[in-house]
C-alpha atoms as a PDB file:
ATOM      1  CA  UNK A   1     131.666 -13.490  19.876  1.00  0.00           C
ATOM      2  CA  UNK A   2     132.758 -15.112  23.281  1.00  0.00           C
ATOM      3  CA  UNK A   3     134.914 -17.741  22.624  1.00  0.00           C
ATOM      4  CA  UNK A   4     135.086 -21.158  24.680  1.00  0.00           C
ATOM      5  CA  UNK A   5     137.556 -22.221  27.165  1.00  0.00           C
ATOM      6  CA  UNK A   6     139.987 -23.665  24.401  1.00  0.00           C
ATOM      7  CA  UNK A   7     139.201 -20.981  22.059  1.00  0.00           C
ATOM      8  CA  UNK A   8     140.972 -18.764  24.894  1.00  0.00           C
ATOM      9  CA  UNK A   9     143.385 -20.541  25.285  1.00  0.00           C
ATOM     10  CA  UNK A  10     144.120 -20.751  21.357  1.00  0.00           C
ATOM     11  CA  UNK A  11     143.828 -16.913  21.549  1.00  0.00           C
ATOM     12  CA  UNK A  12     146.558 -16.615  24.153  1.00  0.00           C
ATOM     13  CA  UNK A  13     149.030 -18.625  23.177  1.00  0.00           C
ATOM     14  CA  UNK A  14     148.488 -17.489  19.630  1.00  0.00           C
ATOM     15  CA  UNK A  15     148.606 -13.663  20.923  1.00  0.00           C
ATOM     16  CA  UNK A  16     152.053 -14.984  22.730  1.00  0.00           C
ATOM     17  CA  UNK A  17     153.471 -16.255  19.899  1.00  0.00           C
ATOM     18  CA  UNK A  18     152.505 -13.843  17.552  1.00  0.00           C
ATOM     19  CA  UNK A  19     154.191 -10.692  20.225  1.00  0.00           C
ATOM     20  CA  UNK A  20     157.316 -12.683  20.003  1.00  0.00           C
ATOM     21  CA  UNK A  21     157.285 -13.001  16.247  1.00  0.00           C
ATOM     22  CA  UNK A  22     156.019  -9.030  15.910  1.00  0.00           C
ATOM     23  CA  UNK A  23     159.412  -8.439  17.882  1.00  0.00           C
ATOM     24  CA  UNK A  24     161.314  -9.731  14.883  1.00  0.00           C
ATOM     25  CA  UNK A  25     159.408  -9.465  11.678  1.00  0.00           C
ATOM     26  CA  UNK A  26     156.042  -7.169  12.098  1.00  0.00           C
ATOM     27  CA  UNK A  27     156.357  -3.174  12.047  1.00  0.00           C
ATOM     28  CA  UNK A  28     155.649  -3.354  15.516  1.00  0.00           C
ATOM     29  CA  UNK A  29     158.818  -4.381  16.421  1.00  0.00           C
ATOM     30  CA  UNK A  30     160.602  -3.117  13.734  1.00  0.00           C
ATOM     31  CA  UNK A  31     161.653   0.185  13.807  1.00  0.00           C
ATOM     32  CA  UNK A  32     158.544   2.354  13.133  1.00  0.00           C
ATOM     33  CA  UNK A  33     158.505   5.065  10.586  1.00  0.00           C
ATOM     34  CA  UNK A  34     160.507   8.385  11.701  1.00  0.00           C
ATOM     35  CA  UNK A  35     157.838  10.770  12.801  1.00  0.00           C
ATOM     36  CA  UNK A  36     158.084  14.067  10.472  1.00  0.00           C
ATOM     37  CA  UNK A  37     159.958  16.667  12.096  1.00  0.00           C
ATOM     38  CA  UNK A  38     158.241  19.037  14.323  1.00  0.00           C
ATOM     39  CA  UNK A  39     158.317  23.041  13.492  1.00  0.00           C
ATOM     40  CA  UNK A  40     160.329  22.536  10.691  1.00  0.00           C
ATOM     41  CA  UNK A  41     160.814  26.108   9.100  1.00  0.00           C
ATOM     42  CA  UNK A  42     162.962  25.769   6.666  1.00  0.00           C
ATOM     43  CA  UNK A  43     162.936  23.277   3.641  1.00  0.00           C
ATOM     44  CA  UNK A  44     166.453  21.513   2.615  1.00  0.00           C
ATOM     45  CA  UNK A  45     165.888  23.422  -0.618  1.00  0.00           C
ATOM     46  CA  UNK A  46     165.653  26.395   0.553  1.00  0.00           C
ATOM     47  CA  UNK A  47     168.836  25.479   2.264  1.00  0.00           C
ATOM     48  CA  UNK A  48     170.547  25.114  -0.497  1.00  0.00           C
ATOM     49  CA  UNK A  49     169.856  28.107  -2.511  1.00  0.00           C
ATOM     50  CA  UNK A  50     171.280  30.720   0.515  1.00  0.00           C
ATOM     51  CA  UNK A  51     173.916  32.485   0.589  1.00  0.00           C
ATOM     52  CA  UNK A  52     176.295  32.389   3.192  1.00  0.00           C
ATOM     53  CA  UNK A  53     175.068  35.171   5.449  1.00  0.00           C
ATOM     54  CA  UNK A  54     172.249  33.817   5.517  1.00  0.00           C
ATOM     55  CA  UNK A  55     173.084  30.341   6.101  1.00  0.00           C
ATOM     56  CA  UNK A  56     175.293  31.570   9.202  1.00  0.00           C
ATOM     57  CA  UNK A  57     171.669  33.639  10.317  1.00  0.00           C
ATOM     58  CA  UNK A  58     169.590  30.253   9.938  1.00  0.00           C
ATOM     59  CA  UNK A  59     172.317  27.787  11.607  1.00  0.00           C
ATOM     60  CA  UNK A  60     175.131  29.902  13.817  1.00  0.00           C
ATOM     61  CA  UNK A  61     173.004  29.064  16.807  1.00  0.00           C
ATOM     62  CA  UNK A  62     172.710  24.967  16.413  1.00  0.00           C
ATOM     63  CA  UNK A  63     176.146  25.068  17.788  1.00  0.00           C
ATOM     64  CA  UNK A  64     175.475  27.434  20.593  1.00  0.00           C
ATOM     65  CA  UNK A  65     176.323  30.389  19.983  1.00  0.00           C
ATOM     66  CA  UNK A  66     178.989  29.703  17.417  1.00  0.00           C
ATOM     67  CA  UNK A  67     178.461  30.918  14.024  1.00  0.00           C
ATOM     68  CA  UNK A  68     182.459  29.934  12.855  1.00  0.00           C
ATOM     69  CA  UNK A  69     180.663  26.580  12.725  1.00  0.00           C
ATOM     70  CA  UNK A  70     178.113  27.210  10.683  1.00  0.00           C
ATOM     71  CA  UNK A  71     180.468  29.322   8.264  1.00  0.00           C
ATOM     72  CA  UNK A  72     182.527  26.459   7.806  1.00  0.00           C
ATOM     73  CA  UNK A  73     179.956  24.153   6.799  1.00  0.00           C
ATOM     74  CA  UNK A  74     178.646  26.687   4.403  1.00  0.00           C
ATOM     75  CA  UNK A  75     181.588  25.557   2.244  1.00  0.00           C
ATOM     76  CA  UNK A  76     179.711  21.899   1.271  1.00  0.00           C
ATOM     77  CA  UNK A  77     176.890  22.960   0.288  1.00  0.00           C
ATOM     78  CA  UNK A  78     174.832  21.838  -1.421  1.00  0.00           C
ATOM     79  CA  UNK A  79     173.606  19.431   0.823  1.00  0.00           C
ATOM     80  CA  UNK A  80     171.823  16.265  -0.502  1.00  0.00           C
ATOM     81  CA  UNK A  81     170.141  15.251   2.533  1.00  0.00           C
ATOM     82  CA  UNK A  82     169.211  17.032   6.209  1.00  0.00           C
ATOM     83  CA  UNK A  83     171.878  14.404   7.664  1.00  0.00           C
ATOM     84  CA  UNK A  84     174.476  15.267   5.300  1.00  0.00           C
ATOM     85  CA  UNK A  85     173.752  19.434   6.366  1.00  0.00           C
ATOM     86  CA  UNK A  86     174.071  18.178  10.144  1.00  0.00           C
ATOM     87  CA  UNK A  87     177.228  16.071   9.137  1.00  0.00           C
ATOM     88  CA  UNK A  88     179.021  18.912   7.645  1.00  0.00           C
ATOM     89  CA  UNK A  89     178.147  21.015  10.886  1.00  0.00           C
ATOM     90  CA  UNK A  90     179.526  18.004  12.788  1.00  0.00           C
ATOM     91  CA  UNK A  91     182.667  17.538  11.015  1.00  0.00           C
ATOM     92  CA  UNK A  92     183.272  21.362  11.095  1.00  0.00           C
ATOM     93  CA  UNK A  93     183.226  20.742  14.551  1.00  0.00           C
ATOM     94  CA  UNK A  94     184.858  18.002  15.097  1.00  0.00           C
ATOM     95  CA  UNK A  95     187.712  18.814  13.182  1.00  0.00           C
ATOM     96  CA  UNK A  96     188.260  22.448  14.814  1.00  0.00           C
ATOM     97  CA  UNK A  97     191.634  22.880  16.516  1.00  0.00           C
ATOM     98  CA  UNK A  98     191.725  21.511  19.981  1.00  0.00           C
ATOM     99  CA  UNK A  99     191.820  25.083  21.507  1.00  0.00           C
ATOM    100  CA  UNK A 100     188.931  26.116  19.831  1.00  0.00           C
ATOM    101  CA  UNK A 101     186.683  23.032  20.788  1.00  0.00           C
ATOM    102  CA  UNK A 102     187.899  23.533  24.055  1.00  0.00           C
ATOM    103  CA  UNK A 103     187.006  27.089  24.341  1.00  0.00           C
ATOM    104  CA  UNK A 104     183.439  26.292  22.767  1.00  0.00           C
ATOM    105  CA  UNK A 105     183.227  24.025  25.776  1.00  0.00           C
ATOM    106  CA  UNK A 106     184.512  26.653  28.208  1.00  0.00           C
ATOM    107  CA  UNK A 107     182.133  29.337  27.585  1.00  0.00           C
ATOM    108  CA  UNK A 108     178.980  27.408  27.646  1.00  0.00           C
ATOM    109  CA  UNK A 109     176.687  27.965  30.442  1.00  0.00           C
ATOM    110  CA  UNK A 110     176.341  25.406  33.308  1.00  0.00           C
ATOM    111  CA  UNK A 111     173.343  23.123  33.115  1.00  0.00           C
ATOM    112  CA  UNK A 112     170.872  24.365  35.287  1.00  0.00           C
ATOM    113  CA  UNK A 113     172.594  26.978  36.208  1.00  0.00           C
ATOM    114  CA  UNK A 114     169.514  29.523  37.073  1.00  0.00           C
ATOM    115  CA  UNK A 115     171.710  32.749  37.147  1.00  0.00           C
ATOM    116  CA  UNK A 116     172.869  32.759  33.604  1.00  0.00           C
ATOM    117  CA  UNK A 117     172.218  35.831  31.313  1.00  0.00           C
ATOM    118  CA  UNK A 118     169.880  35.918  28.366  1.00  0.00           C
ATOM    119  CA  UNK A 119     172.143  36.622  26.089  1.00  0.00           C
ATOM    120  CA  UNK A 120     174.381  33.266  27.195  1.00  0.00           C
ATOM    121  CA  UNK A 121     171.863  30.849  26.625  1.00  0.00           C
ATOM    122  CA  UNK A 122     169.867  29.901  23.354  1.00  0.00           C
ATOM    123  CA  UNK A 123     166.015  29.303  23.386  1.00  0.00           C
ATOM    124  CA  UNK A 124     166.700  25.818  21.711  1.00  0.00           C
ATOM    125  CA  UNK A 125     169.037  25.211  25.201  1.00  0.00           C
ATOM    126  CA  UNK A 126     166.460  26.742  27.524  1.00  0.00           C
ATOM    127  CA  UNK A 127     163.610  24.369  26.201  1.00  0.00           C
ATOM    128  CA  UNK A 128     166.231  21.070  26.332  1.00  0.00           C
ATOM    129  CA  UNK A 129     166.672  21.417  29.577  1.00  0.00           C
ATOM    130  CA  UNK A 130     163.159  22.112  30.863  1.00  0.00           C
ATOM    131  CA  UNK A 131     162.172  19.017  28.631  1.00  0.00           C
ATOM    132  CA  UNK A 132     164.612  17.044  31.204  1.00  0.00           C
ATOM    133  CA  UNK A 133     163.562  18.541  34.568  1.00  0.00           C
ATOM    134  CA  UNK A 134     166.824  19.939  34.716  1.00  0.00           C
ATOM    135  CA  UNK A 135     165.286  23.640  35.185  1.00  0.00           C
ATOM    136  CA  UNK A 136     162.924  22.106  38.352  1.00  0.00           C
ATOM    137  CA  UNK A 137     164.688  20.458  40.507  1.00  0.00           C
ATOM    138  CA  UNK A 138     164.154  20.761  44.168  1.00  0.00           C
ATOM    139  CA  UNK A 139     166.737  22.425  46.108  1.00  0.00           C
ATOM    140  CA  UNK A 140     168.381  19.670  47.109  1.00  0.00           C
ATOM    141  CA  UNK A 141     168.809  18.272  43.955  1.00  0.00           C
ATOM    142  CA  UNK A 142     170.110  21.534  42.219  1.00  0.00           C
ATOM    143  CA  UNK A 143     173.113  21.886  45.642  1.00  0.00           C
ATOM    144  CA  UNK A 144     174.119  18.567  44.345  1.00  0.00           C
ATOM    145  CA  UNK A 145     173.950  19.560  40.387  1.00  0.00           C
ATOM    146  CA  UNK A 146     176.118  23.047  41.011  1.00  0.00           C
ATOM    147  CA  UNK A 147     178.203  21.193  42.914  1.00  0.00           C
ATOM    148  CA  UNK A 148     179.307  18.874  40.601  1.00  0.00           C
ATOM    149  CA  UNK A 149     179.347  21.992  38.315  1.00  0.00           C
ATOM    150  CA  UNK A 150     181.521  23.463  40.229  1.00  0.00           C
ATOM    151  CA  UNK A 151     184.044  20.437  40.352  1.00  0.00           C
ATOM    152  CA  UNK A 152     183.739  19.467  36.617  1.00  0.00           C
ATOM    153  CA  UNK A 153     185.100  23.009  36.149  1.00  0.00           C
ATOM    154  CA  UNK A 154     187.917  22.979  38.564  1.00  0.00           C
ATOM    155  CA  UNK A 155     189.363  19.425  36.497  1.00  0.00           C
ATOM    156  CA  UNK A 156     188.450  20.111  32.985  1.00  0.00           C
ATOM    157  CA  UNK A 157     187.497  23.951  32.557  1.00  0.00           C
ATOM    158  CA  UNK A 158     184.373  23.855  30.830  1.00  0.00           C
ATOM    159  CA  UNK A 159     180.900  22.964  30.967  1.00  0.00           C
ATOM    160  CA  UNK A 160     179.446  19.828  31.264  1.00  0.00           C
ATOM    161  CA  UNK A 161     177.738  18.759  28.065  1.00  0.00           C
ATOM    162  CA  UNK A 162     174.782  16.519  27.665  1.00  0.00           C
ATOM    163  CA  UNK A 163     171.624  15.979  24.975  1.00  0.00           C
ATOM    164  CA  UNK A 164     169.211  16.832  27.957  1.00  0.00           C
ATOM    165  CA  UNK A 165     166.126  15.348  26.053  1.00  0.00           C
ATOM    166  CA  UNK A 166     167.946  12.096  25.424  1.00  0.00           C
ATOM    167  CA  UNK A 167     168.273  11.413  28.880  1.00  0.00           C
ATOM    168  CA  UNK A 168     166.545  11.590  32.040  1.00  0.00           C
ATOM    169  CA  UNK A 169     167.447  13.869  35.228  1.00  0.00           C
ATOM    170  CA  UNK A 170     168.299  10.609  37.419  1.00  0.00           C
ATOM    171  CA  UNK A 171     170.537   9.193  33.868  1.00  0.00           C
ATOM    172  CA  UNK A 172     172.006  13.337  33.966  1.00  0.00           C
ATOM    173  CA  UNK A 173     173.404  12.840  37.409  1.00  0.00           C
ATOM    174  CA  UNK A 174     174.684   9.479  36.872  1.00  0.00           C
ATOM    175  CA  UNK A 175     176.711  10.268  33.844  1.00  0.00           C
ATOM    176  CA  UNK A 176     177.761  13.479  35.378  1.00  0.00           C
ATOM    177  CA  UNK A 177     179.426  11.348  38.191  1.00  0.00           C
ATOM    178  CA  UNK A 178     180.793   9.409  35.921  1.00  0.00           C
ATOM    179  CA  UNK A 179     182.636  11.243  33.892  1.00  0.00           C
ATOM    180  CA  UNK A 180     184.084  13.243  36.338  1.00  0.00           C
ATOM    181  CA  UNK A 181     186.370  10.536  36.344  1.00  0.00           C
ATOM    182  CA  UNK A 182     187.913  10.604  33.011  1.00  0.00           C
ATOM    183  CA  UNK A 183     190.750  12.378  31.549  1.00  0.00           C
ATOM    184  CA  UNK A 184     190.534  15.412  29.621  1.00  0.00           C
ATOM    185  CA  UNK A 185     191.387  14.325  26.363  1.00  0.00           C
ATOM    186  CA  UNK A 186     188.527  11.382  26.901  1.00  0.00           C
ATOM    187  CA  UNK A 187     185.683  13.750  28.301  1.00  0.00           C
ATOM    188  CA  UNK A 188     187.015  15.966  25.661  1.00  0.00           C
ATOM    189  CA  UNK A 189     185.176  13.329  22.833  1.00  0.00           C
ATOM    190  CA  UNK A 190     182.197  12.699  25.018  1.00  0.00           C
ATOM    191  CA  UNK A 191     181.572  16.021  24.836  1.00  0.00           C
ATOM    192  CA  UNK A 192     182.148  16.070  21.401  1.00  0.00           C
ATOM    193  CA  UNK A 193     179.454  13.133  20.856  1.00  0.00           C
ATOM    194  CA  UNK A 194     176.820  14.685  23.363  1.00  0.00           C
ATOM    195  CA  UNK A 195     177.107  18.212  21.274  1.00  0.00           C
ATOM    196  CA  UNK A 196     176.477  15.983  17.747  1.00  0.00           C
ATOM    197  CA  UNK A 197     173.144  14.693  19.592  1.00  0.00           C
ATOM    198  CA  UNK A 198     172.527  18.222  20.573  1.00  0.00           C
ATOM    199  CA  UNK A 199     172.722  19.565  17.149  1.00  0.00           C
ATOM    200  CA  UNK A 200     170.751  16.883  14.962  1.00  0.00           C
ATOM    201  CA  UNK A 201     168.203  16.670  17.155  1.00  0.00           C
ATOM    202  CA  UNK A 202     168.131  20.777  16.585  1.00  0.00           C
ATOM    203  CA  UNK A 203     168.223  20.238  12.607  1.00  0.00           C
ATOM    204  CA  UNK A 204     166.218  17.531  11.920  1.00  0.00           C
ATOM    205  CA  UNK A 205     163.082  19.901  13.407  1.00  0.00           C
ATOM    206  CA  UNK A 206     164.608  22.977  11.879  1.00  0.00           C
ATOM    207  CA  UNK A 207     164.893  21.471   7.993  1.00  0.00           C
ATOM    208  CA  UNK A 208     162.218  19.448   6.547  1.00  0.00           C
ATOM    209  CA  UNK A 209     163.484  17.263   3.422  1.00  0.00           C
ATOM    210  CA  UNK A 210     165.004  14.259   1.835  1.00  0.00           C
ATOM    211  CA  UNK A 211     167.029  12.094   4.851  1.00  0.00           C
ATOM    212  CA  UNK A 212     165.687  13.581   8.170  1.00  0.00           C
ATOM    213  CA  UNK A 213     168.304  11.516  10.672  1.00  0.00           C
ATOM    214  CA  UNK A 214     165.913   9.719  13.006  1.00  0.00           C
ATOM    215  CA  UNK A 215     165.773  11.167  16.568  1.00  0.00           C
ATOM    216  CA  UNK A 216     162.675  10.054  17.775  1.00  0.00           C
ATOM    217  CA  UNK A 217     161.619   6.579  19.360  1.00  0.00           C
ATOM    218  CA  UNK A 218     158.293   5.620  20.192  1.00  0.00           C
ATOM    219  CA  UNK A 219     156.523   3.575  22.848  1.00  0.00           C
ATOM    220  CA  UNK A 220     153.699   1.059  22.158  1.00  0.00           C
ATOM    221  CA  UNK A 221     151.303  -1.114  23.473  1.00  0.00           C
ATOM    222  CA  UNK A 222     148.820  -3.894  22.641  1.00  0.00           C
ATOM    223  CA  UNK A 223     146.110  -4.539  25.094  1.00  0.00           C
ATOM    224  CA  UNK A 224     144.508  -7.929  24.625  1.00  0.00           C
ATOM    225  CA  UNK A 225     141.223  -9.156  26.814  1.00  0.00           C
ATOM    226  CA  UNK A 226     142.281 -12.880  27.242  1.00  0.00           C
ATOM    227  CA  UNK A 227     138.324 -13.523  28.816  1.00  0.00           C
ATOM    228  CA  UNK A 228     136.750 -13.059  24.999  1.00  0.00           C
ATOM    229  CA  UNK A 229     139.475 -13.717  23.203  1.00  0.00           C
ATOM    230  CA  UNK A 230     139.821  -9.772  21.378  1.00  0.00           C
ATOM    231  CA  UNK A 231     141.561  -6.741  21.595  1.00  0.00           C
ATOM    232  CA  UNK A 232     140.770  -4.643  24.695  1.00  0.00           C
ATOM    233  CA  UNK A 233     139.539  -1.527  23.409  1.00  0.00           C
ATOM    234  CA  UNK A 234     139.665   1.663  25.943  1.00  0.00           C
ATOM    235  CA  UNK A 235     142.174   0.783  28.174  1.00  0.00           C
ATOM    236  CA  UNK A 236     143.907   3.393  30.253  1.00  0.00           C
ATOM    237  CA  UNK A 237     147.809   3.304  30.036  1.00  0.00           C
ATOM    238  CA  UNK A 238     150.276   5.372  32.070  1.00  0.00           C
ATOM    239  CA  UNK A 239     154.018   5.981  31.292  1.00  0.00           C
ATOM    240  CA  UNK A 240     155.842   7.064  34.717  1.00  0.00           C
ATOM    241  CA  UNK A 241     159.695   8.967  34.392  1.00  0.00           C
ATOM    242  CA  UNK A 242     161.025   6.799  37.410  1.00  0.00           C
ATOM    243  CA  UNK A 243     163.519   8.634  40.501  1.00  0.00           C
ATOM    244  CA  UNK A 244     163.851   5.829  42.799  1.00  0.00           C
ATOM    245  CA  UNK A 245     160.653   5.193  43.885  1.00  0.00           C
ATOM    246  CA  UNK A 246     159.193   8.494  42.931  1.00  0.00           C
ATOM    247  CA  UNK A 247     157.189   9.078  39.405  1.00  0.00           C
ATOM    248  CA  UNK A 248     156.592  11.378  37.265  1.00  0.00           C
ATOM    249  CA  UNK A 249     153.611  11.155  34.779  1.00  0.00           C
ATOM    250  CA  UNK A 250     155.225  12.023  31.390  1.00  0.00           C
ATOM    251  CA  UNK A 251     152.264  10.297  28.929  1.00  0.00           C
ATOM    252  CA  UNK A 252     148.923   8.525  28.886  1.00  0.00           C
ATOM    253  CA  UNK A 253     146.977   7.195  26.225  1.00  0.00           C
ATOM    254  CA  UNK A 254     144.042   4.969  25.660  1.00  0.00           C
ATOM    255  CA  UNK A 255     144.161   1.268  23.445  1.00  0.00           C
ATOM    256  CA  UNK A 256     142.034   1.954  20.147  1.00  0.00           C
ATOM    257  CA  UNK A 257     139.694  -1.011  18.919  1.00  0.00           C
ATOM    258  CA  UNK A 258     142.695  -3.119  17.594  1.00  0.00           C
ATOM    259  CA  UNK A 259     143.658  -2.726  21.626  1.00  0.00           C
ATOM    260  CA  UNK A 260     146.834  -0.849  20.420  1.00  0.00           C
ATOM    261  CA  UNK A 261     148.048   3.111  22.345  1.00  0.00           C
ATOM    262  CA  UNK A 262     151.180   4.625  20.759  1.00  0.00           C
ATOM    263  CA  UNK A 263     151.997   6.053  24.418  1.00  0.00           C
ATOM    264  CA  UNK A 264     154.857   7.902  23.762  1.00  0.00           C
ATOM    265  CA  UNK A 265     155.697   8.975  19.737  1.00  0.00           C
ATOM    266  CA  UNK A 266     157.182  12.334  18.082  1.00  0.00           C
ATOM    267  CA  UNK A 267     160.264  12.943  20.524  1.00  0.00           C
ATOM    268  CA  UNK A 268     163.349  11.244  21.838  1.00  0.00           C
ATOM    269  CA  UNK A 269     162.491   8.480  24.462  1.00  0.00           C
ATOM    270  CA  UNK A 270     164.876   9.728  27.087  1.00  0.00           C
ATOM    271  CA  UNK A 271     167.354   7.198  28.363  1.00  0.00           C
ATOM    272  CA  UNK A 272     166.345   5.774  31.616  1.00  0.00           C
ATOM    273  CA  UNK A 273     163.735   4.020  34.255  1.00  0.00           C
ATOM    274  CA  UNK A 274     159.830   4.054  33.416  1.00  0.00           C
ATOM    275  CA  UNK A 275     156.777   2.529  34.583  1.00  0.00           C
ATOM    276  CA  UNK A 276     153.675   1.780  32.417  1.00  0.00           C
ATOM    277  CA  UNK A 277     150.926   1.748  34.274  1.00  0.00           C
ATOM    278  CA  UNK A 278     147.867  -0.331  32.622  1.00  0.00           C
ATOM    279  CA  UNK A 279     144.463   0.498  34.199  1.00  0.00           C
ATOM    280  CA  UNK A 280     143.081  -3.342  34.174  1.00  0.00           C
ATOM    281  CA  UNK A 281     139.821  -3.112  36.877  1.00  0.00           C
ATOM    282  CA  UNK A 282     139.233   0.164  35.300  1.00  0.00           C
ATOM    283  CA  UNK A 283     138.705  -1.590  31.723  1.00  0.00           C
ATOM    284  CA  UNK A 284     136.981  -4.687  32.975  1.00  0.00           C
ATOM    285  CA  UNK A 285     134.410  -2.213  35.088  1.00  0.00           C
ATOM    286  CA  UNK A 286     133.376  -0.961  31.853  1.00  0.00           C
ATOM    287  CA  UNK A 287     133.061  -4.133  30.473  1.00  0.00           C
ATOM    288  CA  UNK A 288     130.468  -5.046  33.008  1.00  0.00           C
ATOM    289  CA  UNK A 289     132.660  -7.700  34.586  1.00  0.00           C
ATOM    290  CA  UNK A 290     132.219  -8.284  38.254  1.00  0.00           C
ATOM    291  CA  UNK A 291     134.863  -7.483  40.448  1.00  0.00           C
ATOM    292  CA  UNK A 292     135.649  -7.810  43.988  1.00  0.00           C
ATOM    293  CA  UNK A 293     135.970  -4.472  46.062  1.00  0.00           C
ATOM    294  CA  UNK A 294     138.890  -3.740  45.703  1.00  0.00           C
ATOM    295  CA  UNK A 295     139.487  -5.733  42.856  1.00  0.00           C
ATOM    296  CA  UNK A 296     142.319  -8.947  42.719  1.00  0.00           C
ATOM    297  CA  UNK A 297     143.715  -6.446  39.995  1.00  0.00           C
ATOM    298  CA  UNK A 298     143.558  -2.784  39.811  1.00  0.00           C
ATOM    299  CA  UNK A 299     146.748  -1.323  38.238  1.00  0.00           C
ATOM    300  CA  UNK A 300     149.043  -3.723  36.903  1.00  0.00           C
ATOM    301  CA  UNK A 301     152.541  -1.740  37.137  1.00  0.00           C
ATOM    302  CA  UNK A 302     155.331  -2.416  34.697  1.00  0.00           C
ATOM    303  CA  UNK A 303     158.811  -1.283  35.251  1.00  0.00           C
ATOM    304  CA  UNK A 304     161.268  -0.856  32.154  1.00  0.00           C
ATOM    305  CA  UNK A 305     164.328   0.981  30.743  1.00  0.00           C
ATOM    306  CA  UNK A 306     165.212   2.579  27.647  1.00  0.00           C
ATOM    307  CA  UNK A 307     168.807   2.687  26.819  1.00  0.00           C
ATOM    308  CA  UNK A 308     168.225   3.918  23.030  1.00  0.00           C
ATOM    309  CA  UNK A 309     166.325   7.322  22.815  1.00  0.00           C
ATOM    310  CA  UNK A 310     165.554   6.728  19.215  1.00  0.00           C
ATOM    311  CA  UNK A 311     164.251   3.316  19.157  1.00  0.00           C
ATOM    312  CA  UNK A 312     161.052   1.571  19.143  1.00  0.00           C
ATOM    313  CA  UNK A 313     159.640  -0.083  22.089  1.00  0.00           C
ATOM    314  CA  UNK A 314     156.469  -2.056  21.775  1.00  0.00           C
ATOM    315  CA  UNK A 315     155.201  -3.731  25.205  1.00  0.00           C
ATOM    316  CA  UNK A 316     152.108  -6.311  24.352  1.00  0.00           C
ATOM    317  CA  UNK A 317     149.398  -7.538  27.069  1.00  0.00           C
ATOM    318  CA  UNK A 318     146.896 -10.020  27.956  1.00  0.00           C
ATOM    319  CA  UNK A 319     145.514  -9.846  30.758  1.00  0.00           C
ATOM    320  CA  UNK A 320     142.009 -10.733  32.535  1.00  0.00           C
ATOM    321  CA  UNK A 321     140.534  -9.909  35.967  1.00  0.00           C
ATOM    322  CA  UNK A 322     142.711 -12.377  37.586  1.00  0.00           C
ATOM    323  CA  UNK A 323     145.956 -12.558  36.052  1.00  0.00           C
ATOM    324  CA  UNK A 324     148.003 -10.947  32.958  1.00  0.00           C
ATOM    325  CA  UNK A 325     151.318 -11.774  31.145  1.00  0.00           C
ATOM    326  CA  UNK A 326     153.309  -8.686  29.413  1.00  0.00           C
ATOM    327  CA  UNK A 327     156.670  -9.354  27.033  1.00  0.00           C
ATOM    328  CA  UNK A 328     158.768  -7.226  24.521  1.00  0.00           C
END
């Protein structure tokens, strides 16, 4: 049913108020559900009832390449919860002698460094960083990465660490710059808490079971077609992974008949720049609206930033042919 000129109006202001309250109290603002763990192979029980060589087969890779981690873990079992298994892998870490965190560090390879040898890099490290870009860059961009390479070795002697699919390649370089100017003993414990985002992201989709830690956000929209007053059902959205003024198409999805897309769900949101791109003349067309050639609005561009990788981001919409309004 078309509704009248106050009816819309009703509608929008209602849809406002309604997106600001779903920021605070609906599930659409809240944070969503943890999406179940992808490729999970092993089950926490199952966990549980091996024995230590096989515990250090399953896990002496999460911290790469070192299975004196896993062995030391070994010794809590059992483990009540998937968080509590990556905690005591964490704190077997974390509590290592100095010398042997520091050697850890030393003998990991360089990120995207395209020369390493098979056997010096995991699979689970070779798919992280082609998740970021970090394996692609153009050749100018990789100069300035092993260059920076080169002089986080020569202060701190050892490789830089990072959760590549927490962040994006433009956030990659700009913490790598930044960090280059701390002191060891500081860069030391960012490396520390970059390794623990490393290695629960690796559990919680290798071991299914009772508390998964959440490392997955999600993105969401809700398209609403302020000219009838209801949802707007079949709209194009695309999510853009921002470099300056450059993007890179890392999603799309199309509102259901509630007008709702979950654009980007089942992995880390990586930290940084984004455009959503909502294809507005596209979805009016269909709706057999007239339109000038070209159209007052075609694309209606949206620029945003996600500083937490594992949180929920829900971006409403009402728009018409002439004119929209977006909020958070």
């Amino acid at each position: 049913m078309v509704l009248s000129v106050s009816g819309r109006r009703r509608f929008c202001l209602g849809a406002l108020a309604g997106g600001v309250l779903a920021a605070v109290l609906s599930p659409w603002g809240m944070a969503l559900a943890q999406p179940a763990p992808v490729k999970a192979t092993l089950t926490l029980a199952e966990v549980n009832r091996m024995d230590e060589a096989a515990f250090v087969a399953a896990f002496g890779d999460t911290y790469e390449l070192s299975p004196w981690v896993a062995k030391a873990a070994f010794t809590k079992r059992p483990f009540l919860t998937v968080t509590a298994l990556h905690q005591a892998l964490a704190d077997a870490f974390r509590t290592a002698p100095r010398e042997q965190q520091l050697a850890f560090f030393h003998k990991l390879s360089d990120i995207g460094d395209r020369t390493v040898k098979a056997e010096n890099i995991t699979a689970a490290s070779k798919l992280e960083q082609s998740v970021s870009g970090v394996d692609s860059l153009t050749e100018a961009d990789h100069e300035r990465l092993k260059k920076l390479n080169k002089a986080y070795r020569d202060k701190f002697n050892m490789s830089f660490t990072i959760a590549n699919r927490r962040n994006t390649k433009d956030t990659i370089f700009t913490q790598f710059e930044r960090r280059l100017g701390n002191d060891l003993a500081t860069e030391l414990a960012s490396a520390i808490q970059e390794e623990f985002f490393v290695t629960r992201l690796r559990i919680a989709e290798q071991v299914s079971g009772e508390g998964v830690p959440r490392v997955y956000g999600d993105l969401t929209v809700h398209a609403l077609n302020s000219v009838v007053g209801q949802p707007a059902n079949g709209m194009v959205i695309e999510l853009f992974e921002m470099s300056g003024e450059k993007g890179r198409k890392v999603a799309q999805a199309t509102s259901n008949v509630d007008g709702r897309a979950d654009v980007l769900v089942g992995r880390p949101l990586p930290i940084g720049r984004y455009e959503l791109r909502f294809a507005v003349a596209d979805y009016f067309r269909k709706q057999g609206s007239t339109l000038g050639n070209p159209p007052f609005l075609d694309i209606v561009p949206v620029r945003l930033y996600f500083e937490n990788p594992e949180g929920s981001y829900h971006v409403p919409m009402v728009c018409s042919p002439w004119s929209y309004a977006v909020y958070r």
